[in-house]
Every structure is written in C-alpha cells, then in structure tokens.
C-alpha atoms as a PDB file:
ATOM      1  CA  UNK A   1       3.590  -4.549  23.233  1.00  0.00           C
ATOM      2  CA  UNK A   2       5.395  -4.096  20.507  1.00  0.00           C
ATOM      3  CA  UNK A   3       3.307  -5.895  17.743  1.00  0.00           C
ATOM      4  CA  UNK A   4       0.113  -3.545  18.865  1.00  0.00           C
ATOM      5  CA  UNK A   5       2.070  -0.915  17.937  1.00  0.00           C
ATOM      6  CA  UNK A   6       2.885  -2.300  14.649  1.00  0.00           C
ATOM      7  CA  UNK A   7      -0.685  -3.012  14.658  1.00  0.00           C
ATOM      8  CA  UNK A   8      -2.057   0.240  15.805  1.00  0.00           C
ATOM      9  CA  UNK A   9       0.875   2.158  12.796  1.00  0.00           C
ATOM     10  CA  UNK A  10      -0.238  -0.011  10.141  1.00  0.00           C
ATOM     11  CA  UNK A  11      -4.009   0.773  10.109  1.00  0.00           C
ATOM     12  CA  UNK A  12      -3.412   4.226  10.753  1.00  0.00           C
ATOM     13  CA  UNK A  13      -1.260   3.985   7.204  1.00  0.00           C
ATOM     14  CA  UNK A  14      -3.613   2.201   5.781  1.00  0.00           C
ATOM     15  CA  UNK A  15      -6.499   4.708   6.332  1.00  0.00           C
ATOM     16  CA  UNK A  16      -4.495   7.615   6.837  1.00  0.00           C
ATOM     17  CA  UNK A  17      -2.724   7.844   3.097  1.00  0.00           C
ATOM     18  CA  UNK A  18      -5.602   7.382   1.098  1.00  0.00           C
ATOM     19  CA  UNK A  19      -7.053  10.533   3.259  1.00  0.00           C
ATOM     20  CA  UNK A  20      -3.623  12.357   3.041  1.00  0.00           C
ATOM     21  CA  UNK A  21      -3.387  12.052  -1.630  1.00  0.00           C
ATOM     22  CA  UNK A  22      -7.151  13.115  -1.149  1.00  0.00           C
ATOM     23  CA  UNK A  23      -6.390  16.001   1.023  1.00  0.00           C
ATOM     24  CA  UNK A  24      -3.006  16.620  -1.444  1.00  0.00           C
ATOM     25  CA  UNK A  25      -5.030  16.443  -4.586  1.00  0.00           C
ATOM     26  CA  UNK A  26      -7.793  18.979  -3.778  1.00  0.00           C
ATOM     27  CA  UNK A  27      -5.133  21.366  -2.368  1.00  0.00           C
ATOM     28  CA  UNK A  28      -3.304  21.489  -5.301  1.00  0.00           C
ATOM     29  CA  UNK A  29      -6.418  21.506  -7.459  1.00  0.00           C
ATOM     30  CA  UNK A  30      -7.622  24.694  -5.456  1.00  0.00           C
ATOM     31  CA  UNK A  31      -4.312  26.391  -5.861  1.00  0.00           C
ATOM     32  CA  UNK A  32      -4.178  25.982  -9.631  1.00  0.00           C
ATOM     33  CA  UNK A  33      -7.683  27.389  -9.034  1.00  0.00           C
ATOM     34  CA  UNK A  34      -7.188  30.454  -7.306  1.00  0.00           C
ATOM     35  CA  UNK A  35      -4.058  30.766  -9.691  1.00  0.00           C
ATOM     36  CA  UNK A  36      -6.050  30.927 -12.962  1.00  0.00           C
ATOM     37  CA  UNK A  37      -8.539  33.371 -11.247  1.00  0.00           C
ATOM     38  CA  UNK A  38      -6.225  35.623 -10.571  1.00  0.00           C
ATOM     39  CA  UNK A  39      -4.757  35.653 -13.321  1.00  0.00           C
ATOM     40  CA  UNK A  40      -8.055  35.934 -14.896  1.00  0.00           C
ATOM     41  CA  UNK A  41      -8.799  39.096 -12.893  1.00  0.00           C
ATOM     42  CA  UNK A  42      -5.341  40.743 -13.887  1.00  0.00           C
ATOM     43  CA  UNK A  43      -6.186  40.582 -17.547  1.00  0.00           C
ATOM     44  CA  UNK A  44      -3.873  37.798 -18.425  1.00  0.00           C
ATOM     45  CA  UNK A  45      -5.391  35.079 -20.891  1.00  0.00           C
ATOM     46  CA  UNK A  46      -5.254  31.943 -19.562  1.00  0.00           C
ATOM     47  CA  UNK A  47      -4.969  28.900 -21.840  1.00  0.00           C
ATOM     48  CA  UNK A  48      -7.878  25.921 -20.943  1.00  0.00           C
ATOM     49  CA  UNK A  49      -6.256  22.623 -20.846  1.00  0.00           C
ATOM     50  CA  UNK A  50      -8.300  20.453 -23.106  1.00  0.00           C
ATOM     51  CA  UNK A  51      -9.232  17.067 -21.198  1.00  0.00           C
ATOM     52  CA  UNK A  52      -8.248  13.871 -23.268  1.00  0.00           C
ATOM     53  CA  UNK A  53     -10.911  12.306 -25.022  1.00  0.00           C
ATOM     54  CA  UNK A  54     -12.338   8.721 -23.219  1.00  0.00           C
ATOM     55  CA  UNK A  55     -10.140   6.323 -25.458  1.00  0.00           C
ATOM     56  CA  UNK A  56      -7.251   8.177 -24.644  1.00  0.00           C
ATOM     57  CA  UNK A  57      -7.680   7.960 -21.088  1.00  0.00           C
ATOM     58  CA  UNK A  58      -8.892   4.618 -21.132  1.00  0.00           C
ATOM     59  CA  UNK A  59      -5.481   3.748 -23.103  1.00  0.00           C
ATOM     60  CA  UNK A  60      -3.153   5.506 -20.701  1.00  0.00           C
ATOM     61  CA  UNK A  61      -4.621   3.778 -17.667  1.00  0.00           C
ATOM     62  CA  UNK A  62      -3.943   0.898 -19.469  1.00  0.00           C
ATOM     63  CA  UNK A  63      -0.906   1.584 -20.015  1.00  0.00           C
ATOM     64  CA  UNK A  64       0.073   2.370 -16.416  1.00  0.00           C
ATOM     65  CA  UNK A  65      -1.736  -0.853 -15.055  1.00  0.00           C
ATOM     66  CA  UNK A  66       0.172  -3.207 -17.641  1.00  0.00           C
ATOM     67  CA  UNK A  67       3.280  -1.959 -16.683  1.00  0.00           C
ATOM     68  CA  UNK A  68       2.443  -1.302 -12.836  1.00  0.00           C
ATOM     69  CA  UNK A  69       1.547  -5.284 -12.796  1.00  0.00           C
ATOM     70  CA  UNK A  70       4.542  -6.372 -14.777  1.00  0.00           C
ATOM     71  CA  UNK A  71       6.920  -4.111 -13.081  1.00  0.00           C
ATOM     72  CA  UNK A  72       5.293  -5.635  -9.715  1.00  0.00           C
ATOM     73  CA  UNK A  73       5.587  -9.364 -10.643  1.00  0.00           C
ATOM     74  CA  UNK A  74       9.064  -8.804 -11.844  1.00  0.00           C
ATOM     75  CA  UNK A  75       9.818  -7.281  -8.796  1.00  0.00           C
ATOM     76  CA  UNK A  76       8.271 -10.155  -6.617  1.00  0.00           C
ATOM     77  CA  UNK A  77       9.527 -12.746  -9.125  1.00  0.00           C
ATOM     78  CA  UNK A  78      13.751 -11.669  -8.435  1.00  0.00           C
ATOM     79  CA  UNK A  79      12.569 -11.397  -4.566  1.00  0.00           C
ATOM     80  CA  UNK A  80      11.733 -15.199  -4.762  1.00  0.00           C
ATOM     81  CA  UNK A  81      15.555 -16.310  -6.170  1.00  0.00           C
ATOM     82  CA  UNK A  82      15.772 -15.286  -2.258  1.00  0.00           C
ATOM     83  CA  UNK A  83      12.631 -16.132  -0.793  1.00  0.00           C
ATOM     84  CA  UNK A  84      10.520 -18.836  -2.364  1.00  0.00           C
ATOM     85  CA  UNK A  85       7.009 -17.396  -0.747  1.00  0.00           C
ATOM     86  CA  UNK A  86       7.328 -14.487  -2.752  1.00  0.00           C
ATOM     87  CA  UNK A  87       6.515 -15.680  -5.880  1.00  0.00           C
ATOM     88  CA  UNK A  88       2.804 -16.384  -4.389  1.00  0.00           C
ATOM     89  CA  UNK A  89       2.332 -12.565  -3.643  1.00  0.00           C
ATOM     90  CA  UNK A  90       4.255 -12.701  -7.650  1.00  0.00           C
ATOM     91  CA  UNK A  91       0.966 -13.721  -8.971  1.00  0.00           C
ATOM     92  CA  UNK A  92      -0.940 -11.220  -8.207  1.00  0.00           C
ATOM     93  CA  UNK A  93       0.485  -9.072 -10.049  1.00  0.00           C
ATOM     94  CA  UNK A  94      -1.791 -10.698 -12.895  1.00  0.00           C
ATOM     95  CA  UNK A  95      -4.518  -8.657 -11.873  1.00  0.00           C
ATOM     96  CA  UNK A  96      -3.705  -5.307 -12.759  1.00  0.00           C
ATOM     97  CA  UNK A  97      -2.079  -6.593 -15.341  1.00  0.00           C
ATOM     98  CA  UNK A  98      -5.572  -8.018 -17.256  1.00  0.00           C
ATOM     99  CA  UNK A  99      -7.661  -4.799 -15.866  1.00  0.00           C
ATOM    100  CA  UNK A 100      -4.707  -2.908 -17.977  1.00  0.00           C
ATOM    101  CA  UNK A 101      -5.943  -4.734 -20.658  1.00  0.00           C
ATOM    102  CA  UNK A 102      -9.775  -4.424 -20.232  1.00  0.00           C
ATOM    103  CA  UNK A 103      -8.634  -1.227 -20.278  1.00  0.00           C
ATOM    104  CA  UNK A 104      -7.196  -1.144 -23.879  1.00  0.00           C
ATOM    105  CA  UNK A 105     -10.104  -3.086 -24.844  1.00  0.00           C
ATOM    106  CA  UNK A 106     -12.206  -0.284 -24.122  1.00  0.00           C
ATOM    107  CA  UNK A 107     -10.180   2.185 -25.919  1.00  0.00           C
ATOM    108  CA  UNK A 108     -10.443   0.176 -28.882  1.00  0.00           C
ATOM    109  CA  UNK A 109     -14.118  -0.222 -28.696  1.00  0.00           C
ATOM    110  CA  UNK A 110     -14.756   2.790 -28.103  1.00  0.00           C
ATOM    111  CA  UNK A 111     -12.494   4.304 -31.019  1.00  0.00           C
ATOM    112  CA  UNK A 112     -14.358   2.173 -33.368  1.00  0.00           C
ATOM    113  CA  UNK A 113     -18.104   3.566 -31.700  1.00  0.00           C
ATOM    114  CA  UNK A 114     -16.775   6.711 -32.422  1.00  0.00           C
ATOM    115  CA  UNK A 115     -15.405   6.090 -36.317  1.00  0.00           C
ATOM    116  CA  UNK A 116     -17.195   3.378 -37.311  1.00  0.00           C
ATOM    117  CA  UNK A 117     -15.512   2.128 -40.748  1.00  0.00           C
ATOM    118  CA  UNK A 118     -18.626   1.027 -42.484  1.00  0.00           C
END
C-alpha cells in the first residue's frame, strides 16, 4: 500500500509541476500585462523592454546549461564518496553540459552571420 502511494504522488509531480510553472508563468505574464495597460491608460509612459538579440540568448542558455550540468555532476560526484551508484546518475550530467555548448556554438555562428569580417 504504501509504494502505490509513492507511485500514485510521484506521477502526479511529475505531470503536475510542469502544468503548475506553466500556469505560474502566464499568470505573471498577464499581470505585468494588465499592469502596463493601466498604466498606459493613466497617462504614464511605460518603458518597452527590448528583447535580447538571438546570440545573446543563445549564449545565456548556454551559460545556464554548462553550469546547471557541472553544478549537477559535482553534486552527484561528492554523493558517490558515500554512495558508489551515484556517480552513474554523475554522468549524465554530460548532457546538458555539451547542449550548453551547442549552445555557444550557435551564438558564435550566428555573431559572425550577422558581422561577417570579410
């Protein structure tokens, strides 16, 4: 009985927090909506974030995914002093790790599409 219930609370986690940051991220987009607009219809000039430009994006993510997969294997790696399995579940921290840098990859390339140096 017990392990259904683990069961039955782990795949409700599963597909219930990618549902929840969904549900989080549109509410808080339609806030900061309804916040400009009314500030809009007071009179009140509201400044237009400017989105980054595709190599800086592409960068960032980078960024975040080389450091999200070393930070991860580190992690794992001090966790298997302790446990020795651990270091399996270690190595796949690799894979964010090279998508990170596919990632800066494309920022380059694209940096160099955009001022070419010919």
């Amino acid at each position: 009985m017990p392990g259904d219930v683990i069961g039955f609370a782990a795949v409700i986690l599963i597909f219930g927090l990618p549902f929840a940051a969904i549900y989080a991220w549109y509410r808080s987009h339609k806030l900061k909506t309804e916040e400009r607009l009314a500030a809009i219809a007071k009179g009140v000039a509201v400044p237009m974030e400017p989105e980054l430009p595709h190599p800086a994006r592409s960068r960032r993510a980078g960024i975040l995914l080389v450091a999200g997969g070393l930070g991860y294997s580190i992690a794992l790696a001090l966790v298997s002093l302790v446990e020795r399995d651990a270091l399996v579940a270690a190595a796949f921290g690799v894979i964010p790790v090279f998508v990170g840098i596919g990632y800066f990859i494309d920022a380059t390339l694209v940096r160099r599409e955009l001022h070419p140096s010919g």
